[in-house]
Protein backbone atom coordinates (compact mmCIF):
# COMPACT_ATOMS: atom_id res chain seq x y z
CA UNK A 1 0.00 0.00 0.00
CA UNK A 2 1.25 3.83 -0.32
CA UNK A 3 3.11 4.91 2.32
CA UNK A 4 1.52 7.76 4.31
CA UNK A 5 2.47 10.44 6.65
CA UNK A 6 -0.64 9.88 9.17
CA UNK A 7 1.06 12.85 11.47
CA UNK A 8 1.36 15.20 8.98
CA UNK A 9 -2.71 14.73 7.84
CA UNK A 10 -3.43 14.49 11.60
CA UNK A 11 -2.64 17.82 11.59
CA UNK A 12 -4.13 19.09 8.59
CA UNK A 13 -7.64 17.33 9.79
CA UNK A 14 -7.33 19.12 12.77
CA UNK A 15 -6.36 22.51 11.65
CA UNK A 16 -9.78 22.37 9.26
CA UNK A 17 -11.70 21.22 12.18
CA UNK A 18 -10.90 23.91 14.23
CA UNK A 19 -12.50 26.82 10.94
CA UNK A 20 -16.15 24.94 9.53
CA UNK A 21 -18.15 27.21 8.02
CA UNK A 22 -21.61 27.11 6.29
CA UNK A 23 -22.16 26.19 2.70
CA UNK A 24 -20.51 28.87 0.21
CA UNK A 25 -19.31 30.45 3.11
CA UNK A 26 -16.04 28.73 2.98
CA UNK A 27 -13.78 31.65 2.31
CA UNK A 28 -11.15 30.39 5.18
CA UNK A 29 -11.05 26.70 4.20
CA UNK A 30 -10.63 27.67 0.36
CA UNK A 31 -8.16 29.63 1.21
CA UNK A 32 -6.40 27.08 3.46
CA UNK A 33 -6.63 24.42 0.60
CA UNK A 34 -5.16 26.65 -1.88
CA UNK A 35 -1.99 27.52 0.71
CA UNK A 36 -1.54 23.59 0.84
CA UNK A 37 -2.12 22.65 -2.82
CA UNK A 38 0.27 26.24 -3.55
CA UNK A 39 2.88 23.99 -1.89
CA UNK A 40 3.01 20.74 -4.28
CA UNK A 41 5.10 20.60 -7.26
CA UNK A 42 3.49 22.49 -9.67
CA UNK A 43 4.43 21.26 -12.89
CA UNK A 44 1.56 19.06 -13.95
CA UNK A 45 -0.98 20.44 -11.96
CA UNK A 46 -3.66 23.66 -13.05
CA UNK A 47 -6.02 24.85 -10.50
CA UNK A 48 -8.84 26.76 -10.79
CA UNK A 49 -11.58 28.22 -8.33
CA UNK A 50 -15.50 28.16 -8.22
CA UNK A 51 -17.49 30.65 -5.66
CA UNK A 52 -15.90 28.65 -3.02
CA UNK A 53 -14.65 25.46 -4.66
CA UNK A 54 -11.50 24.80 -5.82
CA UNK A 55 -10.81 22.32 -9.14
CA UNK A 56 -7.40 20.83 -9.01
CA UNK A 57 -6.27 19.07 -12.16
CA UNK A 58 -3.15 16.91 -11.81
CA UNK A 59 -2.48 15.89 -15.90
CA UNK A 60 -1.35 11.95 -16.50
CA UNK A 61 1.89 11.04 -17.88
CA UNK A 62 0.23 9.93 -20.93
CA UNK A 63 -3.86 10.36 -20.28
CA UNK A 64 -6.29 8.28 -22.32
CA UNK A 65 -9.16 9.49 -19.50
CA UNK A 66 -9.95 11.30 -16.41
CA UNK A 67 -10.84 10.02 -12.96
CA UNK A 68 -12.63 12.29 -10.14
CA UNK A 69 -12.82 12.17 -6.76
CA UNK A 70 -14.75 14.69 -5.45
CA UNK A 71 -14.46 16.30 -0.97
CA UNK A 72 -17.13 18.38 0.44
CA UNK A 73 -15.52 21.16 2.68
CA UNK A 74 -18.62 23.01 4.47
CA UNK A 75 -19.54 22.39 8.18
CA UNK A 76 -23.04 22.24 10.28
CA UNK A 77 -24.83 24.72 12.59
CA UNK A 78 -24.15 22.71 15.48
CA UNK A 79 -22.23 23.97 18.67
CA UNK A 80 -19.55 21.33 19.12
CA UNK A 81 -19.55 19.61 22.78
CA UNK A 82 -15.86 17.27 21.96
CA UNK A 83 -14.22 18.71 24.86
CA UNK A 84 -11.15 18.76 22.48
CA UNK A 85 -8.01 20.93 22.18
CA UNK A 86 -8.50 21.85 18.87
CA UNK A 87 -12.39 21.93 19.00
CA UNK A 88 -14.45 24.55 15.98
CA UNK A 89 -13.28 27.74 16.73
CA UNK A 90 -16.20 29.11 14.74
CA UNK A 91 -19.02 29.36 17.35
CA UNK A 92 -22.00 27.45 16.93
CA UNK A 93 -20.79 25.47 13.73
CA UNK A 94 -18.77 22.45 13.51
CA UNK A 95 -17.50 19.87 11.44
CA UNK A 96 -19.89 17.02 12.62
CA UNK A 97 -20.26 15.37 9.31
CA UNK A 98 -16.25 14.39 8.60
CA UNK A 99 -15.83 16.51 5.88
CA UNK A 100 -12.61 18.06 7.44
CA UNK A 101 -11.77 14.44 7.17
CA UNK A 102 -13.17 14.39 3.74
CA UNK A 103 -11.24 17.06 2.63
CA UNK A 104 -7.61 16.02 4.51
CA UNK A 105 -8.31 12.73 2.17
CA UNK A 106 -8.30 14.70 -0.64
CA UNK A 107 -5.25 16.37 -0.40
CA UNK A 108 -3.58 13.03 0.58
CA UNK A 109 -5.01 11.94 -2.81
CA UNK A 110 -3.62 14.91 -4.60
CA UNK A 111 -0.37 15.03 -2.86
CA UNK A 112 0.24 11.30 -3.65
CA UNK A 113 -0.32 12.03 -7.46
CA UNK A 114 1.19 15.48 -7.68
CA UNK A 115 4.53 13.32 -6.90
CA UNK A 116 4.02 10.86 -8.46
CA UNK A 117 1.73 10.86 -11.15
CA UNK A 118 -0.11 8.19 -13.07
CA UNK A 119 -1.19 7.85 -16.62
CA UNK A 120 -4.35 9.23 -16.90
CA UNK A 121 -5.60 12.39 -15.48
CA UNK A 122 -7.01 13.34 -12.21
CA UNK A 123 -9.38 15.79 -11.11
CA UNK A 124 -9.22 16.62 -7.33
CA UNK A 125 -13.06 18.13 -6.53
CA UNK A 126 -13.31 20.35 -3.42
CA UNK A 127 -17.03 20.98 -3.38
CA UNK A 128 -18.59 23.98 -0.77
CA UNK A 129 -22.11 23.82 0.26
CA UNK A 130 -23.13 19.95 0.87
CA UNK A 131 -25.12 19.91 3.88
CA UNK A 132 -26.91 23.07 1.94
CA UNK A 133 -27.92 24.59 -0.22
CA UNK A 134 -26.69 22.33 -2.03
CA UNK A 135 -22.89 23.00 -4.58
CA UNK A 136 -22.96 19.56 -6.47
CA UNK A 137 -25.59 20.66 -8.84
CA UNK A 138 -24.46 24.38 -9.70
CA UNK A 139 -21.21 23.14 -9.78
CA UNK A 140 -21.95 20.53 -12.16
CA UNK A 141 -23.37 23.45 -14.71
CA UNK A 142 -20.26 25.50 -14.28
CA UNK A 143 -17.77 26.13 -17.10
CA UNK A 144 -14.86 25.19 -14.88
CA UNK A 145 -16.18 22.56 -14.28
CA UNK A 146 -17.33 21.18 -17.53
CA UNK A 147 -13.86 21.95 -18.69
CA UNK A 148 -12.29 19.45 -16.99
CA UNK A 149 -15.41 16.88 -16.57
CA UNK A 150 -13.98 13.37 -15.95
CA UNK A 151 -15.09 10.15 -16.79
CA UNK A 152 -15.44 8.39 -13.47
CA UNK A 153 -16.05 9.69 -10.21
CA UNK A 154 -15.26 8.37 -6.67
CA UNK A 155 -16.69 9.64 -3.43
CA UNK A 156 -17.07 8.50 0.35
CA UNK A 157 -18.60 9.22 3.37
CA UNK A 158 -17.47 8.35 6.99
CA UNK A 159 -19.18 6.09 8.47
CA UNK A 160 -19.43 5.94 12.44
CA UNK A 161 -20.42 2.64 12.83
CA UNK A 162 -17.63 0.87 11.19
CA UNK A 163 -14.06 0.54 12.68
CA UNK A 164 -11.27 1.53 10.88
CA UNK A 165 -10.12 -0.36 8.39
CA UNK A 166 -13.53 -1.61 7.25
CA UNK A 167 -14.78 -0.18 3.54
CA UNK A 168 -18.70 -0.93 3.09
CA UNK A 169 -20.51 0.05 -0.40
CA UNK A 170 -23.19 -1.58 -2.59
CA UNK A 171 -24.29 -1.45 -6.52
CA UNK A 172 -27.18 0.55 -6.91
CA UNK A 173 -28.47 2.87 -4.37
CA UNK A 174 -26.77 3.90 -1.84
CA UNK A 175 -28.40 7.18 -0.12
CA UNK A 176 -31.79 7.99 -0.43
CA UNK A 177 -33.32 10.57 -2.65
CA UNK A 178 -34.06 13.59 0.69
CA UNK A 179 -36.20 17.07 0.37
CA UNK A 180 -36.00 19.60 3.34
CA UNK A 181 -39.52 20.35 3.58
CA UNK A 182 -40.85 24.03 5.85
CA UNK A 183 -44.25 24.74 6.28
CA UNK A 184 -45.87 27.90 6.82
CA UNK A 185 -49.74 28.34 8.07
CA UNK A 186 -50.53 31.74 8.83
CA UNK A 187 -54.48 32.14 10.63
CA UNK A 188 -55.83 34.83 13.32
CA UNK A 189 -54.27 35.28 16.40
CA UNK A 190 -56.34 36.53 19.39
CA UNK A 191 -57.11 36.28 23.47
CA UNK A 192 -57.02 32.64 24.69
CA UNK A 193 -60.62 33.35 26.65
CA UNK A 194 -62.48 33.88 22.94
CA UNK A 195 -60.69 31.02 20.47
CA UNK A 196 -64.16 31.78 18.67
CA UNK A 197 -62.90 34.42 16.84
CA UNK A 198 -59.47 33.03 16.05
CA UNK A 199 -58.31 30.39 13.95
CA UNK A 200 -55.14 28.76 15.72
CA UNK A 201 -52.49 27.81 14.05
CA UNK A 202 -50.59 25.36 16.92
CA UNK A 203 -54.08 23.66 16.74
CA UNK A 204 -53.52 23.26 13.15
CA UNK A 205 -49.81 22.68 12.99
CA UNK A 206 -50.82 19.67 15.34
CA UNK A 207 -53.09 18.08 13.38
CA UNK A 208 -51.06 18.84 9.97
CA UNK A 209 -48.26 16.77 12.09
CA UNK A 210 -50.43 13.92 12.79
CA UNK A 211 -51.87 13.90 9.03
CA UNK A 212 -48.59 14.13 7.46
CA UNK A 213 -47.82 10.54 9.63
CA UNK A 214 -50.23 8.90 8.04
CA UNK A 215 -48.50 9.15 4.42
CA UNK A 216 -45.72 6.56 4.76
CA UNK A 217 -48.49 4.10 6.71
CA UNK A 218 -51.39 4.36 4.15
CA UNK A 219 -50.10 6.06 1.42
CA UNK A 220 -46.70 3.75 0.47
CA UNK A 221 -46.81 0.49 -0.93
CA UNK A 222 -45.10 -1.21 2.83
CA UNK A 223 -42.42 -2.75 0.79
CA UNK A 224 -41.36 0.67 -0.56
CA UNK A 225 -39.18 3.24 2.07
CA UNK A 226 -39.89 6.59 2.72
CA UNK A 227 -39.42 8.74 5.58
CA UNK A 228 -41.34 11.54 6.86
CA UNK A 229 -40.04 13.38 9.52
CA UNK A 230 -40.81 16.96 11.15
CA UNK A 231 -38.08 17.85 13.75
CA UNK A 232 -39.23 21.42 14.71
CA UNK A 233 -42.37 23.01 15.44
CA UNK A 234 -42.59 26.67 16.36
CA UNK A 235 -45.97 28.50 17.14
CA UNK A 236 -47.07 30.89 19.38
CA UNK A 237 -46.02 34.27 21.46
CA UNK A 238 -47.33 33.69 24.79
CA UNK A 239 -49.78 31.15 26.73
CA UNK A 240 -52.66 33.26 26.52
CA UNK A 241 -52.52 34.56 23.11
CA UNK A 242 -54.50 31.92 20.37
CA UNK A 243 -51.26 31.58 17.50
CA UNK A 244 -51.30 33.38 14.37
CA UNK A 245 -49.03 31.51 12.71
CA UNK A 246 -47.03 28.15 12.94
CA UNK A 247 -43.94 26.50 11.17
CA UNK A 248 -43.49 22.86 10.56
CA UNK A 249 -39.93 22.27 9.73
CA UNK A 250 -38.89 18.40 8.36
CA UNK A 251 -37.12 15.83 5.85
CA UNK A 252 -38.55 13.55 3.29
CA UNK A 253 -36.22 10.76 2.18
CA UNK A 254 -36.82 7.98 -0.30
CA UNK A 255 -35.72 4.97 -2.20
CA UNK A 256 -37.45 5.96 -5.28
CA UNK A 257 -37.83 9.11 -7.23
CA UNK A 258 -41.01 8.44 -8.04
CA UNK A 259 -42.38 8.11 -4.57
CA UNK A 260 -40.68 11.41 -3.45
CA UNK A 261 -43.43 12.73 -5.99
CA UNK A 262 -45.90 10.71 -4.51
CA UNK A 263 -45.35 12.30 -1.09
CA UNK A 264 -45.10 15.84 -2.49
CA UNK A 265 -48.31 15.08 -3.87
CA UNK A 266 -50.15 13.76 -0.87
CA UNK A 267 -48.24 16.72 1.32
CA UNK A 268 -50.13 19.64 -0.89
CA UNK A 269 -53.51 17.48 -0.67
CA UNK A 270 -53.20 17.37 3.35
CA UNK A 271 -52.10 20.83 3.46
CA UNK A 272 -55.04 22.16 1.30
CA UNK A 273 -57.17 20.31 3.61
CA UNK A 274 -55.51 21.99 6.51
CA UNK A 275 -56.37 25.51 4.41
CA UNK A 276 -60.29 24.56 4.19
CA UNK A 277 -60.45 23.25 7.24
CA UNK A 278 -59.19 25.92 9.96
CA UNK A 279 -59.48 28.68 6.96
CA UNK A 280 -55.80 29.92 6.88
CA UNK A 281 -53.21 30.43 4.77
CA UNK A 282 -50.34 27.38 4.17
CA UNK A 283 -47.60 28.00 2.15
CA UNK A 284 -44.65 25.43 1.33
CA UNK A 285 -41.02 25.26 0.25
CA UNK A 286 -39.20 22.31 -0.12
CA UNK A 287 -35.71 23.85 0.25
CA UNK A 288 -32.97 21.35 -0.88
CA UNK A 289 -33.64 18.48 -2.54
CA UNK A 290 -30.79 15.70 -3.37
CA UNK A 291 -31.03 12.91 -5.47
CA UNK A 292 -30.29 9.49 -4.32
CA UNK A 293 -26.43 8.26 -5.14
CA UNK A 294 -26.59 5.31 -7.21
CA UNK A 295 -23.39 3.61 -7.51
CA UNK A 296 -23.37 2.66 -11.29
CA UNK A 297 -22.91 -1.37 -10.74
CA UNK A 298 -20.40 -2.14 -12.99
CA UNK A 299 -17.49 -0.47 -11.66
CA UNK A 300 -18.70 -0.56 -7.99
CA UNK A 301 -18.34 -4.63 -8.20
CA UNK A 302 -15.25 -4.29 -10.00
CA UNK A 303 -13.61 -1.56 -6.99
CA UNK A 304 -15.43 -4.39 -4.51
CA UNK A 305 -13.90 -7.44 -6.06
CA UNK A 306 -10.14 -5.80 -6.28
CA UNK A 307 -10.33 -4.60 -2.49
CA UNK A 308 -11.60 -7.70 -1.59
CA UNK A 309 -8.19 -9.18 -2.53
CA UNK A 310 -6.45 -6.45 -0.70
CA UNK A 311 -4.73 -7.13 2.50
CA UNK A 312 -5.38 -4.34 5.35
CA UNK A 313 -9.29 -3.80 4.51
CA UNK A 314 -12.18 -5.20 4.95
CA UNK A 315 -14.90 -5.09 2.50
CA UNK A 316 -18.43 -4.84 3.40
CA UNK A 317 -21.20 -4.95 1.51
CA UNK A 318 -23.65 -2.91 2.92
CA UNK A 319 -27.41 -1.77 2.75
CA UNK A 320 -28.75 1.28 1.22
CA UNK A 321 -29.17 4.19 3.86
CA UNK A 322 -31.80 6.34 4.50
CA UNK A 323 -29.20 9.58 4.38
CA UNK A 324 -28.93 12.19 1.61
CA UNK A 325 -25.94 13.20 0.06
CA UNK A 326 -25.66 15.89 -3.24
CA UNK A 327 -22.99 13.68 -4.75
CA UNK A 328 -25.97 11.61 -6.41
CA UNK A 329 -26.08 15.07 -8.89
CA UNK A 330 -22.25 13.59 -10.20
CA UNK A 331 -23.40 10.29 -10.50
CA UNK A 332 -26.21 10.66 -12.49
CA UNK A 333 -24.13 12.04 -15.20
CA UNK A 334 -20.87 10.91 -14.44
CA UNK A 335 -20.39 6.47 -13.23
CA UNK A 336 -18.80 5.91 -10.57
CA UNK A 337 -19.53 5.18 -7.14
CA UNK A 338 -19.90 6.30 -3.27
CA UNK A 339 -18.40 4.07 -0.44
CA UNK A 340 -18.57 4.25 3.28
CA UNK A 341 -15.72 4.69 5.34
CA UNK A 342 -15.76 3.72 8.70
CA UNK A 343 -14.28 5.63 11.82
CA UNK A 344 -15.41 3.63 14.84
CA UNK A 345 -16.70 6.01 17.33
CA UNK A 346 -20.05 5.49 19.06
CA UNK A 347 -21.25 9.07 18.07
CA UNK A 348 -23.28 9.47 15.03
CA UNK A 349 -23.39 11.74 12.18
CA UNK A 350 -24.17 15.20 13.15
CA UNK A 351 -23.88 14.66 16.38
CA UNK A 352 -22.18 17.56 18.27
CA UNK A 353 -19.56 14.57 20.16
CA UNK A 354 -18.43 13.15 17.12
CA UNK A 355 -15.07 12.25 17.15
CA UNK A 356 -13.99 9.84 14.10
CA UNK A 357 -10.52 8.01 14.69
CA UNK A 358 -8.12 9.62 12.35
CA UNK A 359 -6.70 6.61 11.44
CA UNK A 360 -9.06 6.24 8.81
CA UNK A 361 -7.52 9.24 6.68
CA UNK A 362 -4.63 6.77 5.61
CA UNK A 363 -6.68 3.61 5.49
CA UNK A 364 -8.39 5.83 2.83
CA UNK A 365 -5.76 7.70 1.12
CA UNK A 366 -3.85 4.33 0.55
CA UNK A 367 -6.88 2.40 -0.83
CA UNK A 368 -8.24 5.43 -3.15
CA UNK A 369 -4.80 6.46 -4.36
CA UNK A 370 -3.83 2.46 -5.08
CA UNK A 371 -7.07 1.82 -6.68
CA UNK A 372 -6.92 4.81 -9.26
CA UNK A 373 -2.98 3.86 -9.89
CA UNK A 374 -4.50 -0.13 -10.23
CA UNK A 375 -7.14 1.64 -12.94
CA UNK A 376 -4.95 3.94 -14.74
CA UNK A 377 -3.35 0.19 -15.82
CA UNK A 378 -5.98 -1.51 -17.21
């Protein structure tokens, strides 16, 4: 396997941990990136910049394609509770999904190949805005982008429940299709002591809750999956004063595309019903929306049958997860695949105590940089 420097990356993971920042907000951690890609040989590599991206194009010694791998780089509105020395620095956000991880892999990648490069071309993919809005998509329409488009892409996620040294992917899908979904009802406030002449909108945020429930139960064939969840509810001034208005906030995640529309469709039924019946105003957005990753088969069994034969990894082959990840936008135009990494700590994703074992950066940069050398030779 390629030798890496684990203390050196260590330190890099930590030093990008310590500045997350929200989705095209990433003016630090571009600019940290570009200091330590500024400080590889230069010869064979171009670089170019989008909003908060960077592209990093390391040319093959005689190319006949072009491989991707693509790092997400923004962080999460979540106030970090590690207890560590190098904990976010950036109060109230935090890197709680591993993309500081995510990204220290990448430049391990890049490093490896700016060295010591292998025949075909390699594009190195820092993408901003993951957890939202959403930078796959836009940046998949860019000119800088479609420039340098490759022909394969590779992508992974940490995965918490996984010790290190385990790899776990699947053909087919691998993350759900996901919508944020924020509802609005707007009614007439008033006193508590006369609800007669108000129309209350935490009475009909309630029931909206309890309709929206029933979609998944009686509207989805049972041996479908969907998820329909609402994880904040705001209403209300004061206990005596009947609620003018209330906001549902939520997720919808699917296995199919087609039942995503199917739940969209039932949502706006239910919340014209809600409209009739308490005679308000409802009003919807469904914020991001991310396709589902489908790992194009071919060349996901054909990465799962090499590192199968690899000594220091285990292979898993894992079920699709209910998560949502905007890396499905690459792979519907582009094969390739999406594999799980895992990091073996007891804290899951987004939590504000996760602390992945940072062992897994060279468990990763050794199998991704082998297996695009291995590729580059067929």
């Amino acid at each position: 396997m390629t030798a890496v420097d684990l203390h050196t990356y260590t330190r890099i993971r930590r030093e990008l941990h310590q500045i997350p920042e929200a989705g095209f907000q990433e003016f630090k951690t571009q600019q940290y990136l570009l200091d330590y890609i500024s400080t590889l040989p230069q010869e064979h590599l171009e670089v170019k910049t989008w909003r908060t991206g960077i592209l990093v194009l390391v040319h093959g010694t005689a190319p006949r394609r072009r491989f991707g791998y693509r790092a997400d780089m923004d962080g999460l509105p979540i106030t970090e509770d590690t207890g560590l020395e190098f904990k976010s620095q950036h109060p109230g956000y935090m890197h709680a999904c591993g993309h500081d991880l995510h990204m220290t892999i990448g430049l391990g990648i890049l490093t490896h190949f700016a060295k010591q490069r292998m025949t075909d071309d390699l594009l190195l993919i820092f993408q901003p805005a993951e957890e939202g809005p959403g930078g796959a998509l836009p940046m998949l329409d860019s000119e800088e982008f479609k420039a340098w488009k490759p022909d394969q892409m590779v992508g992974l996620h940490i995965a918490p429940e996984y010790p290190v040294g385990t790899i776990a992917t699947r053909p087919g899908i691998l993350f759900a299709n996901t919508s944020e979904l924020f509802i609005e009802l707007t009614g007439t406030g008033g006193h508590a002591a006369y609800p007669h002449k108000a129309n209350d909108m935490v009475v009909a945020g309630c029931q909206l809750v309890g309709q929206l429930q029933t979609i998944v139960s009686r509207n989805i064939n049972p041996l479908d999956a969907a998820v329909i969840t609402v994880g904040k509810v705001e209403g209300g001034t004061k206990q005596n004063i009947i609620a003018e208005t209330a906001r549902l906030e939520g997720t919808i995640r699917t296995l199919s595309a087609d039942t995503m529309k199917l739940i969209k469709s039932r949502i706006e039924a239910l919340i014209h019903g809600v409209e009739t019946g308490f005679e308000c105003r409802a009003d919807i957005n469904y914020g991001s929306n991310y396709l589902q990753v489908w790992n194009e088969a071919s060349l996901t069994g054909e990465f799962m049958q090499w590192l199968d034969e690899r000594p220091g990894v285990e292979l898993t082959e894992c079920t699709e997860a209910m998560t949502g990840e905007d890396f499905g936008y690459f792979l519907e135009h582009i094969p390739g695949f999406m594999f799980w990494l895992g990091v073996d700590t007891p804290y899951g994703l987004h939590h504000a105590k996760l602390q992945p074992d940072e062992g897994a950066i060279a468990v990763a940069i050794e199998t991704v940089t082998s297996y695009f050398t291995w590729k580059s030779q067929q």
